[in-house]
N, C-alpha and C. Protein backbone atom coordinates (compact mmCIF):
# COMPACT_ATOMS: atom_id res chain seq x y z
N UNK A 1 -38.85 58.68 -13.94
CA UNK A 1 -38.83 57.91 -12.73
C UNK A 1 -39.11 58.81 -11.54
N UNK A 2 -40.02 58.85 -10.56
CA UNK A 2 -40.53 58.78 -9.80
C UNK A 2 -39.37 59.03 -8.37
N UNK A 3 -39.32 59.34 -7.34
CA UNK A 3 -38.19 59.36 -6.58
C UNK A 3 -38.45 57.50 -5.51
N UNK A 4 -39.58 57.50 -5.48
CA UNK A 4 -39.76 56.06 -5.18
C UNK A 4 -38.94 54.92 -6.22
N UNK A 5 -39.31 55.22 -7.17
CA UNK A 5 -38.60 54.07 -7.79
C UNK A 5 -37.28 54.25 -7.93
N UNK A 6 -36.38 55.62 -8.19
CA UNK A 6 -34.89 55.95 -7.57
C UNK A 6 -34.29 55.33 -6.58
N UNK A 7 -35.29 55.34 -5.36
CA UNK A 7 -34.84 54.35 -4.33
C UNK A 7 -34.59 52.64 -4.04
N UNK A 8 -36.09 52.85 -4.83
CA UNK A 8 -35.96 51.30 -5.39
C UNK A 8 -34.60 50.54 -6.09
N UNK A 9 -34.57 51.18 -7.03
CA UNK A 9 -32.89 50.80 -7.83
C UNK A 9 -32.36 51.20 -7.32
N UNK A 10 -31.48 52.03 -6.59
CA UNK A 10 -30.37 52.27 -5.25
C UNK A 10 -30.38 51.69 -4.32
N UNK A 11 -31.43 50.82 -4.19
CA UNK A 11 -31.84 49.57 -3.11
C UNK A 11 -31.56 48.25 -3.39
N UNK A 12 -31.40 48.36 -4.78
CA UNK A 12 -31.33 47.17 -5.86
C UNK A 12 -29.82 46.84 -5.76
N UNK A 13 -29.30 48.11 -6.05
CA UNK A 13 -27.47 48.13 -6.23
C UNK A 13 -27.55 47.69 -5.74
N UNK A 14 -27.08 48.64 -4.16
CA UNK A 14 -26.62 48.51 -3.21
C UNK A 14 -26.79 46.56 -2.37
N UNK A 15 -28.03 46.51 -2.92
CA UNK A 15 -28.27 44.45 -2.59
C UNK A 15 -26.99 44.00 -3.32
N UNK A 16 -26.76 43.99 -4.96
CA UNK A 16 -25.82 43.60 -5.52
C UNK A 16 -24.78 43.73 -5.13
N UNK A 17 -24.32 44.80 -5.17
CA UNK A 17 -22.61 44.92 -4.30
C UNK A 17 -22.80 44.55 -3.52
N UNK A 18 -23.74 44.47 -2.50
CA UNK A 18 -23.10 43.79 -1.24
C UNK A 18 -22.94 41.86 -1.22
N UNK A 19 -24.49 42.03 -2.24
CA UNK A 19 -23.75 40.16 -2.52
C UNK A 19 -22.61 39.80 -3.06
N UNK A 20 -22.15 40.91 -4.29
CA UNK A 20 -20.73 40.51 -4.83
C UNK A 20 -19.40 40.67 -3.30
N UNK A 21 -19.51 41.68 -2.58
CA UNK A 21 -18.55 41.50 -1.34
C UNK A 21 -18.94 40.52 -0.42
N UNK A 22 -19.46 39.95 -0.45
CA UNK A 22 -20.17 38.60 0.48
C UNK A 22 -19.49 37.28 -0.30
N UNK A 23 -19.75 37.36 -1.21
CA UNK A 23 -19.41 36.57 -2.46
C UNK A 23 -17.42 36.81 -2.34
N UNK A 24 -17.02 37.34 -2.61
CA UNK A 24 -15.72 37.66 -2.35
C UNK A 24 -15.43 37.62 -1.11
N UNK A 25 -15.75 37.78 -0.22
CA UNK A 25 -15.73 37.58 0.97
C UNK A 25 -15.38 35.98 1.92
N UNK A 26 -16.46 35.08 1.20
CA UNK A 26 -16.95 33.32 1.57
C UNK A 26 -15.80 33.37 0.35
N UNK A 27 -15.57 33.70 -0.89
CA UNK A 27 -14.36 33.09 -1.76
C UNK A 27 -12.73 33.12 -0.95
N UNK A 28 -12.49 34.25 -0.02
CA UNK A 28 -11.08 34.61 0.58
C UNK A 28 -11.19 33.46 1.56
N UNK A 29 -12.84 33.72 2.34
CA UNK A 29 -11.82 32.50 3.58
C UNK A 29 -11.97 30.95 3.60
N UNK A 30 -12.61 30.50 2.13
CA UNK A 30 -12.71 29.43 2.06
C UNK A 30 -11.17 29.20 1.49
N UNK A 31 -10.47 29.85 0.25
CA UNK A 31 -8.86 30.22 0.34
C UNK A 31 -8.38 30.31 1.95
N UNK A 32 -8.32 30.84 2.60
CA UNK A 32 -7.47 30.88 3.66
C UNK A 32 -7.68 29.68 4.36
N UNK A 33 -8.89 28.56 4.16
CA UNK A 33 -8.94 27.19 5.01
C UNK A 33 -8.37 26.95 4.34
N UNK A 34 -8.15 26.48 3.24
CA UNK A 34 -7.86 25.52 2.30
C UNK A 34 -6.27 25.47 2.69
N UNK A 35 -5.49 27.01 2.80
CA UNK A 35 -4.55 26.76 2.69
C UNK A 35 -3.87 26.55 4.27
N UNK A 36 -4.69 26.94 5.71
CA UNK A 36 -4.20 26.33 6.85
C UNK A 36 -4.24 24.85 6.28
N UNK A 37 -5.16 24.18 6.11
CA UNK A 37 -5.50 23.08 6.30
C UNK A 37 -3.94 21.91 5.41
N UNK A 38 -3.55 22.84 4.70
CA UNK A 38 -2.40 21.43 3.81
C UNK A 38 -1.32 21.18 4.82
N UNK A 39 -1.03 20.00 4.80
CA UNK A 39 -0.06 19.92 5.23
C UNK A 39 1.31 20.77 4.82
N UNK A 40 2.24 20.34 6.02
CA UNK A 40 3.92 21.16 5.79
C UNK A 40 5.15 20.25 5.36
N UNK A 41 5.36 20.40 4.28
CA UNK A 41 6.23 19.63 3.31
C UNK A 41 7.40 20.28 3.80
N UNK A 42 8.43 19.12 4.39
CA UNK A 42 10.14 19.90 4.22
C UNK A 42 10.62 18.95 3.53
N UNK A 43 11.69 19.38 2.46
CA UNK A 43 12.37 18.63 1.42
C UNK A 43 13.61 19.07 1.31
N UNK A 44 14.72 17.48 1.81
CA UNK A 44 16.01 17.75 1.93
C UNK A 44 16.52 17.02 0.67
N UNK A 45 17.84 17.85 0.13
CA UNK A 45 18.30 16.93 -0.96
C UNK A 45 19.61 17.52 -1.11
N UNK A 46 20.62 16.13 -1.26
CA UNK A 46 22.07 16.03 -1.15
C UNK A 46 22.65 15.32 -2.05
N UNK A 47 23.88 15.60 -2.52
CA UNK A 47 24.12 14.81 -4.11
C UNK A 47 26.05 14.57 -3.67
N UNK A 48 26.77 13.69 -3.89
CA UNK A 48 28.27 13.49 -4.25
C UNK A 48 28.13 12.19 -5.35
N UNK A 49 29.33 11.69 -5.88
CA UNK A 49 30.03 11.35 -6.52
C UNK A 49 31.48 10.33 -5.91
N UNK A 50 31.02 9.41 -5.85
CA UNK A 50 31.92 8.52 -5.78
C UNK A 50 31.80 7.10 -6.60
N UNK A 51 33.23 7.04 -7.06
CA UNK A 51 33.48 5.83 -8.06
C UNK A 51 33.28 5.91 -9.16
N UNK A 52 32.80 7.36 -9.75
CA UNK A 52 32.19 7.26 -11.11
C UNK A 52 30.46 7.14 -10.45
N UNK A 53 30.09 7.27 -9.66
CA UNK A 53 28.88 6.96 -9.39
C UNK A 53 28.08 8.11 -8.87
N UNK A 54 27.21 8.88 -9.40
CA UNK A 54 26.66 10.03 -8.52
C UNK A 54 25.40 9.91 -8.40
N UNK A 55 25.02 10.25 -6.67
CA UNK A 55 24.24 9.42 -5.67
C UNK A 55 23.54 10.85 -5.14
N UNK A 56 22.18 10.82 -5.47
CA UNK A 56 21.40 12.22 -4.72
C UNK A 56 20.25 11.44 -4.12
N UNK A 57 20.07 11.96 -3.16
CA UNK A 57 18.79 11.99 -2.01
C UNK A 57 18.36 12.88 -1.93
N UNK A 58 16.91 12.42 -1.91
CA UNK A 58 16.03 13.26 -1.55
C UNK A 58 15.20 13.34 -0.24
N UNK A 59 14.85 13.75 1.08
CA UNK A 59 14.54 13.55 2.01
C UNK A 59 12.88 14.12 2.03
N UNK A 60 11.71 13.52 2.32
CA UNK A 60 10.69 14.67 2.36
C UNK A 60 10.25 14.12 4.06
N UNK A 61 9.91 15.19 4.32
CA UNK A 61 9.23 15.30 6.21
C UNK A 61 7.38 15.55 5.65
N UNK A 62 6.72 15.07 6.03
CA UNK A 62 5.51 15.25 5.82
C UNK A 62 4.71 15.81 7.24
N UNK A 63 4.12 17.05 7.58
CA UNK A 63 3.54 17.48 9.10
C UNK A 63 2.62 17.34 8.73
N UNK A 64 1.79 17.54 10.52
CA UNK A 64 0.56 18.43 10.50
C UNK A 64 1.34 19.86 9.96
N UNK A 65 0.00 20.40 9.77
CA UNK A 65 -0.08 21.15 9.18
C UNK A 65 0.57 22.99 10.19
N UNK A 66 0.63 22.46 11.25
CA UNK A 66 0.81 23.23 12.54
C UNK A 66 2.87 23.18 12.28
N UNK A 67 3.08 22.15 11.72
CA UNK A 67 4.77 22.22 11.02
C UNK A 67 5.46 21.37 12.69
N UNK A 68 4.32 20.28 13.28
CA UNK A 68 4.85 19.63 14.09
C UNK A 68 4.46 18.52 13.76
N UNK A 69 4.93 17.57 15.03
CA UNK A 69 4.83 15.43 14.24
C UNK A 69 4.76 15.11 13.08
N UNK A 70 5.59 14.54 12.76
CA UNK A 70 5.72 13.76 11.04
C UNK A 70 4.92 13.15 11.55
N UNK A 71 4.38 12.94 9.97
CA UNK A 71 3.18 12.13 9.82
C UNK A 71 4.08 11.10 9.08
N UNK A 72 4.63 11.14 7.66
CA UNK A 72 5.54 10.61 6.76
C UNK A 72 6.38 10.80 6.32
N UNK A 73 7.58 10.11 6.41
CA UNK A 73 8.86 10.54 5.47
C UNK A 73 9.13 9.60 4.42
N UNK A 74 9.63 9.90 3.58
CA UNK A 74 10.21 9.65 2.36
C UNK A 74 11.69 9.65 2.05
N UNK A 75 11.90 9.06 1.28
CA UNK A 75 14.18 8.99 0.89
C UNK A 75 13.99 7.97 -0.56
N UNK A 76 14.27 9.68 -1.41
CA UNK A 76 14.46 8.67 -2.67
C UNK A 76 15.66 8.99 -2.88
N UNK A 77 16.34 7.66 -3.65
CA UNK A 77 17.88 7.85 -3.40
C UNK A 77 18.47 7.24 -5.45
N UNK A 78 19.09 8.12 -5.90
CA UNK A 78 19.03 8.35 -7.41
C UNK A 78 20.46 8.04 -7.21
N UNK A 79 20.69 6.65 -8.10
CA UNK A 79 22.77 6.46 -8.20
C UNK A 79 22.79 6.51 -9.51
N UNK A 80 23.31 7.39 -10.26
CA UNK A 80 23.56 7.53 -11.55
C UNK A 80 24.84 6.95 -12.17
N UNK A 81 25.08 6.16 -12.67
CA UNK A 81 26.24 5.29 -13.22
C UNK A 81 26.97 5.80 -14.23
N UNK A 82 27.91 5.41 -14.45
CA UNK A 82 28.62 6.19 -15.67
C UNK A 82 28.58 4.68 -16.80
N UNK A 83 29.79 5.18 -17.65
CA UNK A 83 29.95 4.23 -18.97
C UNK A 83 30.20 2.81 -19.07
N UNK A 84 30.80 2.83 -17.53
CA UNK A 84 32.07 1.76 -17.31
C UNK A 84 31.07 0.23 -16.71
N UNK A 85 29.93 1.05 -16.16
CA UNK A 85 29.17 0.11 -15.89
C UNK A 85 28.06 -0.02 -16.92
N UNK A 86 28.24 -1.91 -17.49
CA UNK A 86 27.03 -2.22 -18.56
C UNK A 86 25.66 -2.62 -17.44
N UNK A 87 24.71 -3.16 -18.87
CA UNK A 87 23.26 -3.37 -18.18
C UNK A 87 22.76 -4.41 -17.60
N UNK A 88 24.13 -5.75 -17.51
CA UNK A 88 23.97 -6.62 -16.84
C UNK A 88 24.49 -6.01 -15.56
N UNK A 89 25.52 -5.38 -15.23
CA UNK A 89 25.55 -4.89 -13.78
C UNK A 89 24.81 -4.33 -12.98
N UNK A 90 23.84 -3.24 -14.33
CA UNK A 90 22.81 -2.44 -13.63
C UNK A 90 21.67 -3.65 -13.25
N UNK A 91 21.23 -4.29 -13.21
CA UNK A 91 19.88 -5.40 -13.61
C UNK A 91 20.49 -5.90 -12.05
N UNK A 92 21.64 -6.34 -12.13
CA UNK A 92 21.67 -7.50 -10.83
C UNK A 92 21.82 -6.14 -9.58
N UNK A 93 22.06 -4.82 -9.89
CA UNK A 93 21.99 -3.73 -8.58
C UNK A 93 20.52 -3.56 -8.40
N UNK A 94 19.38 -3.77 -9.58
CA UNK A 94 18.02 -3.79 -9.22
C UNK A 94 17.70 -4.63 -8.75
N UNK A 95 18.04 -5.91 -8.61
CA UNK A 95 17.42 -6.82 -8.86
C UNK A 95 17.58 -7.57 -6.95
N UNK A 96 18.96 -7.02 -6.61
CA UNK A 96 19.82 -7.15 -5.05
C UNK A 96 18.76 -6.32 -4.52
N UNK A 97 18.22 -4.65 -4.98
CA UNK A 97 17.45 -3.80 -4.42
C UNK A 97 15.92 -4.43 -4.42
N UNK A 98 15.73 -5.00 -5.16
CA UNK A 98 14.22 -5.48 -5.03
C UNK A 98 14.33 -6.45 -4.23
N UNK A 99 15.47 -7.26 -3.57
CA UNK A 99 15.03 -8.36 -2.81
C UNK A 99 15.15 -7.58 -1.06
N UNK A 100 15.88 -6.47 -1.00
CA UNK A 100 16.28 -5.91 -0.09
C UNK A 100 14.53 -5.09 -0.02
N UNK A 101 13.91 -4.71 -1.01
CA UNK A 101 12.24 -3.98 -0.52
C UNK A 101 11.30 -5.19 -0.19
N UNK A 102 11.62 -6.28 -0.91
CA UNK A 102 10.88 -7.31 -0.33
C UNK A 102 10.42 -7.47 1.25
N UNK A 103 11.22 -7.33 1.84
CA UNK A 103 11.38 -7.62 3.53
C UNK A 103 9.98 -6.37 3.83
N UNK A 104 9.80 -5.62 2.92
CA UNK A 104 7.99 -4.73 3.37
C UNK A 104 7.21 -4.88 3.13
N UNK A 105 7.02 -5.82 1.99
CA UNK A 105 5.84 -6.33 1.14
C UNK A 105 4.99 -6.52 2.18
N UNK A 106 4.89 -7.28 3.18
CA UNK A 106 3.90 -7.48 4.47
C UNK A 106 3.27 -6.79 5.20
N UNK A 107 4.07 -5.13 5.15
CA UNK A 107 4.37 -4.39 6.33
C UNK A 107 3.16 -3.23 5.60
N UNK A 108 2.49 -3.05 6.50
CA UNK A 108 1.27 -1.85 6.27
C UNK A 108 2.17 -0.71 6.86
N UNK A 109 2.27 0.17 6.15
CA UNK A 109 3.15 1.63 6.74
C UNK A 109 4.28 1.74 5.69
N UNK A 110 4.66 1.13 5.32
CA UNK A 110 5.83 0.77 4.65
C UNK A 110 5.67 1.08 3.12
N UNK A 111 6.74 1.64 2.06
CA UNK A 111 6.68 1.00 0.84
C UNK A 111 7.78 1.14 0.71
N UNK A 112 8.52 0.47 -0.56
CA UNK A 112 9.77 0.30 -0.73
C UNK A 112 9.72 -0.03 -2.69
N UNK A 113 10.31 0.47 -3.43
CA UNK A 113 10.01 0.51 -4.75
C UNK A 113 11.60 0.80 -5.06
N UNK A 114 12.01 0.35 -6.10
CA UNK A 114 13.11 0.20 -7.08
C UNK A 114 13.01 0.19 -8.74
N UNK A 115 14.22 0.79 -9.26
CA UNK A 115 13.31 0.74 -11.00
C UNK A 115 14.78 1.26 -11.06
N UNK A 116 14.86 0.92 -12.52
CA UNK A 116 16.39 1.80 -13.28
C UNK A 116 15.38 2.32 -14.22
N UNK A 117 15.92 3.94 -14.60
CA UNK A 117 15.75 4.60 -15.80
C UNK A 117 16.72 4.82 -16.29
N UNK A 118 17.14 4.33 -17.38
CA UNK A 118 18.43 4.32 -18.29
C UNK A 118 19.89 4.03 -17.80
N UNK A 119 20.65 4.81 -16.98
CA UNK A 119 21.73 4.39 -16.82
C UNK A 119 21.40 4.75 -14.66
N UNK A 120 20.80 4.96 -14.55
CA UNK A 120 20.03 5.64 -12.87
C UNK A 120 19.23 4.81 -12.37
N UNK A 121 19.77 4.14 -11.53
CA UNK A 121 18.94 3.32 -10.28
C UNK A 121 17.66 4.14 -9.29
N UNK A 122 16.67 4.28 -9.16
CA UNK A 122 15.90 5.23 -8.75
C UNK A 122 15.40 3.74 -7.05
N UNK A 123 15.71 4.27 -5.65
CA UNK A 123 14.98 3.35 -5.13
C UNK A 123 14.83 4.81 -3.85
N UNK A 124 12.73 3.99 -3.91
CA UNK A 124 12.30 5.13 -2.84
C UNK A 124 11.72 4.54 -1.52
N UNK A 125 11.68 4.86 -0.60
CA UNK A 125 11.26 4.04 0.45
C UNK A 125 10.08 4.99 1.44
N UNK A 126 9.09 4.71 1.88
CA UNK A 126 8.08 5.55 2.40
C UNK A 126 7.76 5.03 3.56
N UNK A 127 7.65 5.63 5.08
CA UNK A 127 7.56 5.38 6.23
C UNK A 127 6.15 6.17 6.48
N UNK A 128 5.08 5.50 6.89
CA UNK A 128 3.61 6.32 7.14
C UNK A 128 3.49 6.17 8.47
N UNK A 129 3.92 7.23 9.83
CA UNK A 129 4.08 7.21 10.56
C UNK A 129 2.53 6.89 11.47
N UNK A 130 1.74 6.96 10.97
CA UNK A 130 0.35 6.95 11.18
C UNK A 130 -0.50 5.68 10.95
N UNK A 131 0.34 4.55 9.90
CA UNK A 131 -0.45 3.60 9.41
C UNK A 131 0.41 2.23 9.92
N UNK A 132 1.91 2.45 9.96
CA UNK A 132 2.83 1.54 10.56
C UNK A 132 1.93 0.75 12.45
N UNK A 133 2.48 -0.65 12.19
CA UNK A 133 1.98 -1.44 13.01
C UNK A 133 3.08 -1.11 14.12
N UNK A 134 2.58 -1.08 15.46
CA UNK A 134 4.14 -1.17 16.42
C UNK A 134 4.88 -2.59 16.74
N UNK A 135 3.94 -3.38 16.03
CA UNK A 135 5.22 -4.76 15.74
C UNK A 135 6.14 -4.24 14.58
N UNK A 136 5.64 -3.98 13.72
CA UNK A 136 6.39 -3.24 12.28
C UNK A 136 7.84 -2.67 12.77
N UNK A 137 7.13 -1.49 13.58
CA UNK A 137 8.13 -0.44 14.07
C UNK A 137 8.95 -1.15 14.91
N UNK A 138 8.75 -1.96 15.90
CA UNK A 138 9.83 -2.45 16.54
C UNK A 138 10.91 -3.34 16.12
N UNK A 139 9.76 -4.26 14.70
CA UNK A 139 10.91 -4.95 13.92
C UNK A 139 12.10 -4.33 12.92
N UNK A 140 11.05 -3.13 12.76
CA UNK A 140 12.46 -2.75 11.14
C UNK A 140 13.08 -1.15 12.42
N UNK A 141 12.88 -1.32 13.94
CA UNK A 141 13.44 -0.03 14.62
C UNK A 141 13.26 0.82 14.50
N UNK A 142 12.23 1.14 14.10
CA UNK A 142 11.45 2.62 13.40
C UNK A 142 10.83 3.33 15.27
N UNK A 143 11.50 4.23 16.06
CA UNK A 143 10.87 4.34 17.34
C UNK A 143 9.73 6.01 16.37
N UNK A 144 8.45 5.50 16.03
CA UNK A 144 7.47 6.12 15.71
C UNK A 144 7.11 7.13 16.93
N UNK A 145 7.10 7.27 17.81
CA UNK A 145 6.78 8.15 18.82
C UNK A 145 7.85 9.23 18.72
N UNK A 146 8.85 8.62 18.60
CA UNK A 146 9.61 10.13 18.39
C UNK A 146 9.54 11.17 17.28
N UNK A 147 9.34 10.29 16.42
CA UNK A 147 8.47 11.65 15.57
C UNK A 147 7.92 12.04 15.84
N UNK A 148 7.21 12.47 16.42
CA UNK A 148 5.97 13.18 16.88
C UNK A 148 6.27 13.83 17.55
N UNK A 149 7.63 13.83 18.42
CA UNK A 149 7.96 15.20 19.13
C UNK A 149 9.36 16.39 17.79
N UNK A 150 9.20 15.62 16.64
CA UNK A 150 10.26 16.60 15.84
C UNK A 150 9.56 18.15 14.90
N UNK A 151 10.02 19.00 15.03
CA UNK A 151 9.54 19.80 14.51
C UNK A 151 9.96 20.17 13.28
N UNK A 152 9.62 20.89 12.05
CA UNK A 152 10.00 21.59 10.93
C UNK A 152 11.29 22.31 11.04
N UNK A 153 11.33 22.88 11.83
CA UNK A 153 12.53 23.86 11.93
C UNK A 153 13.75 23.11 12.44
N UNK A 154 13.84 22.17 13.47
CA UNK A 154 14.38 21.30 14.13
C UNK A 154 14.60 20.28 12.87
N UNK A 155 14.16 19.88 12.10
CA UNK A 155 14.45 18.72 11.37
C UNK A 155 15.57 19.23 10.43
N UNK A 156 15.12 20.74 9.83
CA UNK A 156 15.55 21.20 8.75
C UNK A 156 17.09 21.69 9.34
N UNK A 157 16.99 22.48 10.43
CA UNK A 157 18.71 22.75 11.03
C UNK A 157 19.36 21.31 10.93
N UNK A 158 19.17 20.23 11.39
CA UNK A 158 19.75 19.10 11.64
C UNK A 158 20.29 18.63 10.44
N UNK A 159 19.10 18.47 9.63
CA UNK A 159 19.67 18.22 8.00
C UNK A 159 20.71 19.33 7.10
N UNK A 160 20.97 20.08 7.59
CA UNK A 160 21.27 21.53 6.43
C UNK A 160 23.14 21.49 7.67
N UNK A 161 23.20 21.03 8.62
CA UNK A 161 24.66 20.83 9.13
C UNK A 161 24.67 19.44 8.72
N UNK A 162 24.15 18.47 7.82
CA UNK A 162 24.57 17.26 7.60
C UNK A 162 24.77 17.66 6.25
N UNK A 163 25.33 18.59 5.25
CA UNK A 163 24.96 19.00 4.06
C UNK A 163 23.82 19.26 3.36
N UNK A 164 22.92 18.98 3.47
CA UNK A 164 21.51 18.93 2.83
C UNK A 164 21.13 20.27 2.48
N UNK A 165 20.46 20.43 1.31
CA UNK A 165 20.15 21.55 1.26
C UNK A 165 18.41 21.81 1.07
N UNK A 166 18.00 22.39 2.13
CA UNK A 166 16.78 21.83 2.81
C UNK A 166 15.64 23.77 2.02
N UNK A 167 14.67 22.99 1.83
CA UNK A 167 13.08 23.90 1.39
C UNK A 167 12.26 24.04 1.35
């Protein structure tokens, strides 16, 4: 080889590596959008026991992504029954809960869902702070604007002195 053509292939590399660091390069900060861009999940959850009955919530805060204004919250609320209660008792506690989610069926913003798994009442309720009507909000008292001034950090102190143990 020739010292021309030496250069040539050292011209060649040097193209390659630099496409592979270019290449690695567009791979990091399309990673680093991806991950500004998700939203900020806070998730509170609190559990006691009363009556033989043990009752956990789950709270989720849904942000922008900036960890300000809920967008959506969530409250799923798990009553776990003991022995004493049979499956005709459990049926008519679903059954009281499904007429109580009814009242959203109408409501755009809203969901409201109920179900027993085995001896555990599972009922979750979803507030879409973004899709709710302000007749909605004024009927079921939902003041939607104030979310929008609550923050991540602010939500999570508030919840974590109410017991919650917030993440």
């Amino acid at each position: 080889m020739n010292q021309k053509e030496v250069r040539m292939e050292s011209k060649k590399k040097l193209i390659e590596i630099g496409g592979i660091i270019l290449c690695l390069l567009l791979v990091g900060i399309v990673c680093f959008l991806i991950g500004t861009l998700r939203e900020k999940v806070l998730t509170c959850s609190t559990s006691e026991t009363v009556e033989g009955v043990k009752i956990s919530r789950t709270e989720k805060y849904y942000f922008q992504r900036n960890g300000k204004n809920v967008k959506k919250y969530t409250t799923e609320m798990k009553a776990s029954y003991d022995d004493t209660y049979d499956e005709e008792e459990l049926n008519e506690i679903v059954e009281s809960g499904k007429s109580g989610c009814q009242q959203y069926d109408e409501t755009t913003g809203i969901s409201c869902r109920i179900y027993q798994q085995g001896k555990t009442v599972v009922q979750t309720i979803t507030i879409d702070f973004h899709k709710i009507s302000d007749a909605d909000a004024a009927q079921y008292e939902i003041d939607k604007d104030s979310y929008k001034e609550y923050e991540y950090d602010e939500i999570k102190k508030e919840a974590e002195q109410y017991g919650y143990t917030c993440s």
